[in-house]
C-alpha atoms as a PDB file:
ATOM      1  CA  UNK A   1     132.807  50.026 298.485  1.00  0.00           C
ATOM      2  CA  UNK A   2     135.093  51.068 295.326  1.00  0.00           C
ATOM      3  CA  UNK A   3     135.773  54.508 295.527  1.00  0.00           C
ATOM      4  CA  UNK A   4     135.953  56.303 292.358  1.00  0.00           C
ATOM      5  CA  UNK A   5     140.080  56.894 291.327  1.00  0.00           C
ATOM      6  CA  UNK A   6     141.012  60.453 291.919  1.00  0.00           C
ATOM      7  CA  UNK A   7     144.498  61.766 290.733  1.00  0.00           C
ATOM      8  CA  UNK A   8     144.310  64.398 293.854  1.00  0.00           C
ATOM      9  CA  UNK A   9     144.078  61.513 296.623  1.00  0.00           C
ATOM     10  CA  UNK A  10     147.974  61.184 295.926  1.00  0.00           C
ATOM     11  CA  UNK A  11     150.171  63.436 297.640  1.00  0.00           C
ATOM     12  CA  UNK A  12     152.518  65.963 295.915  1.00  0.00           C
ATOM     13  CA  UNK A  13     155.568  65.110 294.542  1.00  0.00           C
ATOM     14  CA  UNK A  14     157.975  66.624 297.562  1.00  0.00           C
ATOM     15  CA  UNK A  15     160.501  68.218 294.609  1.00  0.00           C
ATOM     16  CA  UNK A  16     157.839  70.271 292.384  1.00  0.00           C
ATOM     17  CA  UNK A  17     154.612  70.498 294.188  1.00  0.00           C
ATOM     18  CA  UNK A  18     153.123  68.791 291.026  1.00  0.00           C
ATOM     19  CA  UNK A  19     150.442  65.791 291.451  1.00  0.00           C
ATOM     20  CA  UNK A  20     152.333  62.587 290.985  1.00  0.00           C
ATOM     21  CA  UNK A  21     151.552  60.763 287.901  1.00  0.00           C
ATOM     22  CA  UNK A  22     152.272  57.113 287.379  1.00  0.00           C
ATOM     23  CA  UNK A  23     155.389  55.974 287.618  1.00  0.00           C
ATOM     24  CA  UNK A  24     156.670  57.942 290.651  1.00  0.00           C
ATOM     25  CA  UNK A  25     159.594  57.467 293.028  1.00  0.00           C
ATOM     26  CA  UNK A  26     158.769  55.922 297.137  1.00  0.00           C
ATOM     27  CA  UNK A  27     161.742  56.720 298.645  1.00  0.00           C
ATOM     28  CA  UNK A  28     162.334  53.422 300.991  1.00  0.00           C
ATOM     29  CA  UNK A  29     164.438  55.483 303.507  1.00  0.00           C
ATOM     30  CA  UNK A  30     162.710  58.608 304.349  1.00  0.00           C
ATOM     31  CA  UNK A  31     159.446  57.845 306.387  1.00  0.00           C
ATOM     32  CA  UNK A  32     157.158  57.266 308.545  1.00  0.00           C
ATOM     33  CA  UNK A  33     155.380  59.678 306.283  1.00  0.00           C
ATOM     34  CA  UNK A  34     156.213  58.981 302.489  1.00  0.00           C
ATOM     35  CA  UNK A  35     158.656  60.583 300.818  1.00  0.00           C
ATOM     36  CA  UNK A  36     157.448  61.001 296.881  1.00  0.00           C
ATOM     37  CA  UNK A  37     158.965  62.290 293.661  1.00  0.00           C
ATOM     38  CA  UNK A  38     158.064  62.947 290.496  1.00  0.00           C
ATOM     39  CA  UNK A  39     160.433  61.357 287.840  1.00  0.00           C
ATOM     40  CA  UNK A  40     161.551  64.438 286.636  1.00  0.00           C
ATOM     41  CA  UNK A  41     162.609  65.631 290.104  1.00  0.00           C
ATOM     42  CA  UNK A  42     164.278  61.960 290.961  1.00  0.00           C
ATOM     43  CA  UNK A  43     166.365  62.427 288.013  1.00  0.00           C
ATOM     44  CA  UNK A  44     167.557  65.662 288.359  1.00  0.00           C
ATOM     45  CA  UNK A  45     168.696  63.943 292.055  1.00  0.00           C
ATOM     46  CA  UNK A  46     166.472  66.291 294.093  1.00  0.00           C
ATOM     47  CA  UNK A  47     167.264  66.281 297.662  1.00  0.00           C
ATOM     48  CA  UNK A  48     165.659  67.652 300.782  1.00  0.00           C
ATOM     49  CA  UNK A  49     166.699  67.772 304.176  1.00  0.00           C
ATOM     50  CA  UNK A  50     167.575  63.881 305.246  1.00  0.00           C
ATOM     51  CA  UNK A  51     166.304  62.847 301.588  1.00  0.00           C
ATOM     52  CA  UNK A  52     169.562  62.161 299.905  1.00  0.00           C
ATOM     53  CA  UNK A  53     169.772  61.185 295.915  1.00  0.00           C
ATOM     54  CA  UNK A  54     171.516  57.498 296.670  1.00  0.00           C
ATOM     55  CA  UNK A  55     168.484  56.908 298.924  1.00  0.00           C
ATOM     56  CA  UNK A  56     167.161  53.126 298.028  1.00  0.00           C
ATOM     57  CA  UNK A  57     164.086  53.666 296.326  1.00  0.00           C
ATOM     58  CA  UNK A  58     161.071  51.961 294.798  1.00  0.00           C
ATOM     59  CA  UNK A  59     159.108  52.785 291.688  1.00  0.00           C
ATOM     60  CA  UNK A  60     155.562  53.205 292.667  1.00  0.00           C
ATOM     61  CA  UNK A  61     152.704  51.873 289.331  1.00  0.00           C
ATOM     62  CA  UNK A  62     149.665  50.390 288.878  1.00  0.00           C
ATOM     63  CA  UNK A  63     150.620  49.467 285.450  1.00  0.00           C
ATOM     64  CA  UNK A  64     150.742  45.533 286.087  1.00  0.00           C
ATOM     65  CA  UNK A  65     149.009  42.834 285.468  1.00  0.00           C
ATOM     66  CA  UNK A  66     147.007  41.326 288.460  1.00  0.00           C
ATOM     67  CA  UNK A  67     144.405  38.598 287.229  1.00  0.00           C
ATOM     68  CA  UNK A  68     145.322  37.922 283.533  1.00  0.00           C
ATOM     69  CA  UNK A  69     148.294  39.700 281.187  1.00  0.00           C
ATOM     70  CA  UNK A  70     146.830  42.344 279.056  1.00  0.00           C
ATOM     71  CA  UNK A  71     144.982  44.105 282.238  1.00  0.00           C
ATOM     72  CA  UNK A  72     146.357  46.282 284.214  1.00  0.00           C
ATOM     73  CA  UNK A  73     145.589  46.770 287.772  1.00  0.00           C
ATOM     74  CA  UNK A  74     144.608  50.550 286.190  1.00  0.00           C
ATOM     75  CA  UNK A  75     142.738  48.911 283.834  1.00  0.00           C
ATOM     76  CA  UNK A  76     141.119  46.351 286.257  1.00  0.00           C
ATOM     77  CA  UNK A  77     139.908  49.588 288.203  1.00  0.00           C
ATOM     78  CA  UNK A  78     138.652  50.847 285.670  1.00  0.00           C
ATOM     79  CA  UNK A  79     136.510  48.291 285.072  1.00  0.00           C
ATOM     80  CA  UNK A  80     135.233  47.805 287.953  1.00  0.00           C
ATOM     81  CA  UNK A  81     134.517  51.511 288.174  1.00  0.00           C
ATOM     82  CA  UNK A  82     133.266  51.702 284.602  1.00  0.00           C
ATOM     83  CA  UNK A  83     130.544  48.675 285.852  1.00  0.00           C
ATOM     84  CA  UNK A  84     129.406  50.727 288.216  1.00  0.00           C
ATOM     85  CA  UNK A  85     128.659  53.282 286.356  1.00  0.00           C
ATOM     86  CA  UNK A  86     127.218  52.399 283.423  1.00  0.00           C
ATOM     87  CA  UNK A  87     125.147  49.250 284.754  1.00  0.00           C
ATOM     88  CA  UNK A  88     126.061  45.584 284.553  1.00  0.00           C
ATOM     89  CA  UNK A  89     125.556  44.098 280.970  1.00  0.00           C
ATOM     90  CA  UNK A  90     125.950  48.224 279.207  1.00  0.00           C
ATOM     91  CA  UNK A  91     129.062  46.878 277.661  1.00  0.00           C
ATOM     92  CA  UNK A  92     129.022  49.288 274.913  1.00  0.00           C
ATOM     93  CA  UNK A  93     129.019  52.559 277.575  1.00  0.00           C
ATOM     94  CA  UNK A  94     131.472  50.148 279.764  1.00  0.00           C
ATOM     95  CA  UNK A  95     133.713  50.092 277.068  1.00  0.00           C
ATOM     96  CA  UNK A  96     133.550  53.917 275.709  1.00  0.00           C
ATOM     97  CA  UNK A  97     134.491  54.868 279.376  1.00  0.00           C
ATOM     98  CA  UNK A  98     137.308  51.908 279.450  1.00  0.00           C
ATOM     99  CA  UNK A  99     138.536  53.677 276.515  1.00  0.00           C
ATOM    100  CA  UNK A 100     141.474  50.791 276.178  1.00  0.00           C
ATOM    101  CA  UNK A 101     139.220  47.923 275.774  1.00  0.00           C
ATOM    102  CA  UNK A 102     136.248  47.087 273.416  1.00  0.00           C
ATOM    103  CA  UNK A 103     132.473  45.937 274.382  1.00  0.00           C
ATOM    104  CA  UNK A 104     133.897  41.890 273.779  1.00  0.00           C
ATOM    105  CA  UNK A 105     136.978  42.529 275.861  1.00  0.00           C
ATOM    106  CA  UNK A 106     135.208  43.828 278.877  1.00  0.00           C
ATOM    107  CA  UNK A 107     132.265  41.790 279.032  1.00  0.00           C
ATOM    108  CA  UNK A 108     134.298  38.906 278.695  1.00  0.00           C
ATOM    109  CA  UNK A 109     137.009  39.094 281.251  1.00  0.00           C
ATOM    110  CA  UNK A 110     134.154  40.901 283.927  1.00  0.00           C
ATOM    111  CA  UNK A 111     131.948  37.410 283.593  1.00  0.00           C
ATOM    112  CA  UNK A 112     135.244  35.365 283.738  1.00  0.00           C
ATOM    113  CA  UNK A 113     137.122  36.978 286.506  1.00  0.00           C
ATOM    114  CA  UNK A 114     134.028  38.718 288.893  1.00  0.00           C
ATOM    115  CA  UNK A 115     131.027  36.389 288.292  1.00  0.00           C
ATOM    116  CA  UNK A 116     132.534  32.998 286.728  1.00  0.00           C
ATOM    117  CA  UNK A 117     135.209  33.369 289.116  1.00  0.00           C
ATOM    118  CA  UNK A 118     134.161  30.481 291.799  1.00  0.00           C
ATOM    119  CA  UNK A 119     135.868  32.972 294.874  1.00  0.00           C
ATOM    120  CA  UNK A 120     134.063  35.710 293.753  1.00  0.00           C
ATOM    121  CA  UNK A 121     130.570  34.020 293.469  1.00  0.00           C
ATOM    122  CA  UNK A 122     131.206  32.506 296.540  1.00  0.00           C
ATOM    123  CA  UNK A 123     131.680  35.581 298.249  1.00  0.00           C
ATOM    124  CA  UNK A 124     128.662  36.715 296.976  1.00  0.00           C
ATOM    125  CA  UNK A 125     126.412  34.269 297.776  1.00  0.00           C
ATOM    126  CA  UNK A 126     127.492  34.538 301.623  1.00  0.00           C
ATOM    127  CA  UNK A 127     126.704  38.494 301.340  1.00  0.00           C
ATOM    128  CA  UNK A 128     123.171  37.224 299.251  1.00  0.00           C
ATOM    129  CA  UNK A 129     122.476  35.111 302.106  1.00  0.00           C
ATOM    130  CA  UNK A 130     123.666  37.233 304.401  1.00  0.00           C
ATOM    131  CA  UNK A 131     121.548  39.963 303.508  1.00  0.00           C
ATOM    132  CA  UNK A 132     118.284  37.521 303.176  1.00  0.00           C
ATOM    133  CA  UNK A 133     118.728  36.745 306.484  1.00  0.00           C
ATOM    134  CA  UNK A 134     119.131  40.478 307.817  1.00  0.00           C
ATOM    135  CA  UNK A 135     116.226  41.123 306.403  1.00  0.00           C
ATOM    136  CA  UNK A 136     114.432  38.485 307.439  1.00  0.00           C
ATOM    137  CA  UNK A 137     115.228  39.314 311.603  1.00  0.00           C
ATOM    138  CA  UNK A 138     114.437  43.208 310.525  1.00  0.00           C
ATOM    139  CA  UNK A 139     110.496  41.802 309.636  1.00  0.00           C
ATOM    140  CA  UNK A 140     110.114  39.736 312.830  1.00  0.00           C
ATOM    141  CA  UNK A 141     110.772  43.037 314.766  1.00  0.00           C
END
C-alpha cells in the first residue's frame, strides 16, 4: 500500500525546527537516530553537541531519475499517487494533479513502466491468481 507523501512524516531540521524540504543534509556521523539539517542551517555550519560542521555528510533528494530520465522518483510518486486518486485511464485529472506532466506524458510512461512492464505484470498476475484462489477456499468453507 502507497501511502499518500506527507511533508510532516520528515523530521525537523535539528538547526531551525523548520520541516525539511528537499535537498537536506544526513549527517553520516551523528546517529543511530538521524541527524538532519536544513541547507540554510548546514551552511551557516550549525553545530550541536557531538554534531560538528566537518562532519561527512550526505545530501538527502528524491529529485532523480529511477526508471527513465525526465522522471523523478518525486515525480514517479506522484504518479503513482495521482493514479490512485483519480482512477486508472482519468489521464486528464492524473495530469492536472501531476502538475509537471501532461495527459500524453503520464498515460504513456504509467502503461510502459507499471502495466507493459513484463515484472510488473508478472507480479500482478501472481497477486490475480493469488487472490482467485483465496477466494475460491473462502466459498468451500
Amino acid at each position: 500500500i502507497l501511502n499518500k507523501y506527507d511533508p510532516f512524516d520528515k523530521p525537523p531540521c535539528r538547526g531551525c525546527s523548520s520541516y525539511l524540504v528537499e535537498p537536506y543534509i544526513k549527517c553520516v556521523e551523528c546517529g543511530p537516530s538521524p541527524f538532519l539539517l536544513c541547507l540554510q542551517c548546514f551552511t551557516r555550519g550549525y553545530e550541536y553537541k557531538k554534531h560538528q560542521s566537518d562532519h561527512k555528510y550526505e545530501i538527502m533528494t528524491s529529485d532523480f531519475p529511477v526508471l527513465e530520465p525526465g522522471w523523478t522518483a518525486q515525480e514517479e510518486m506522484a504518479l503513482l499517487e495521482a493514479v490512485m486518486d483519480c482512477g486508472f485511464g482519468n489521464w486528464q485529472d492524473v495530469a492536472y494533479q501531476m502538475r509537471t506532466k501532461t495527459k500524453e506524458e503520464c498515460e504513456g510512461h504509467y502503461m510502459k513502466n507499471f502495466i507493459n512492464n513484463p515484472l510488473f505484470s508478472s507480479t500482478l498476475l501472481n497477486l490475480r491468481q493469488m487472490e482467485d484462489h483465496l477466494s475460491r477456499t473462502a466459498d468451500t468453507h
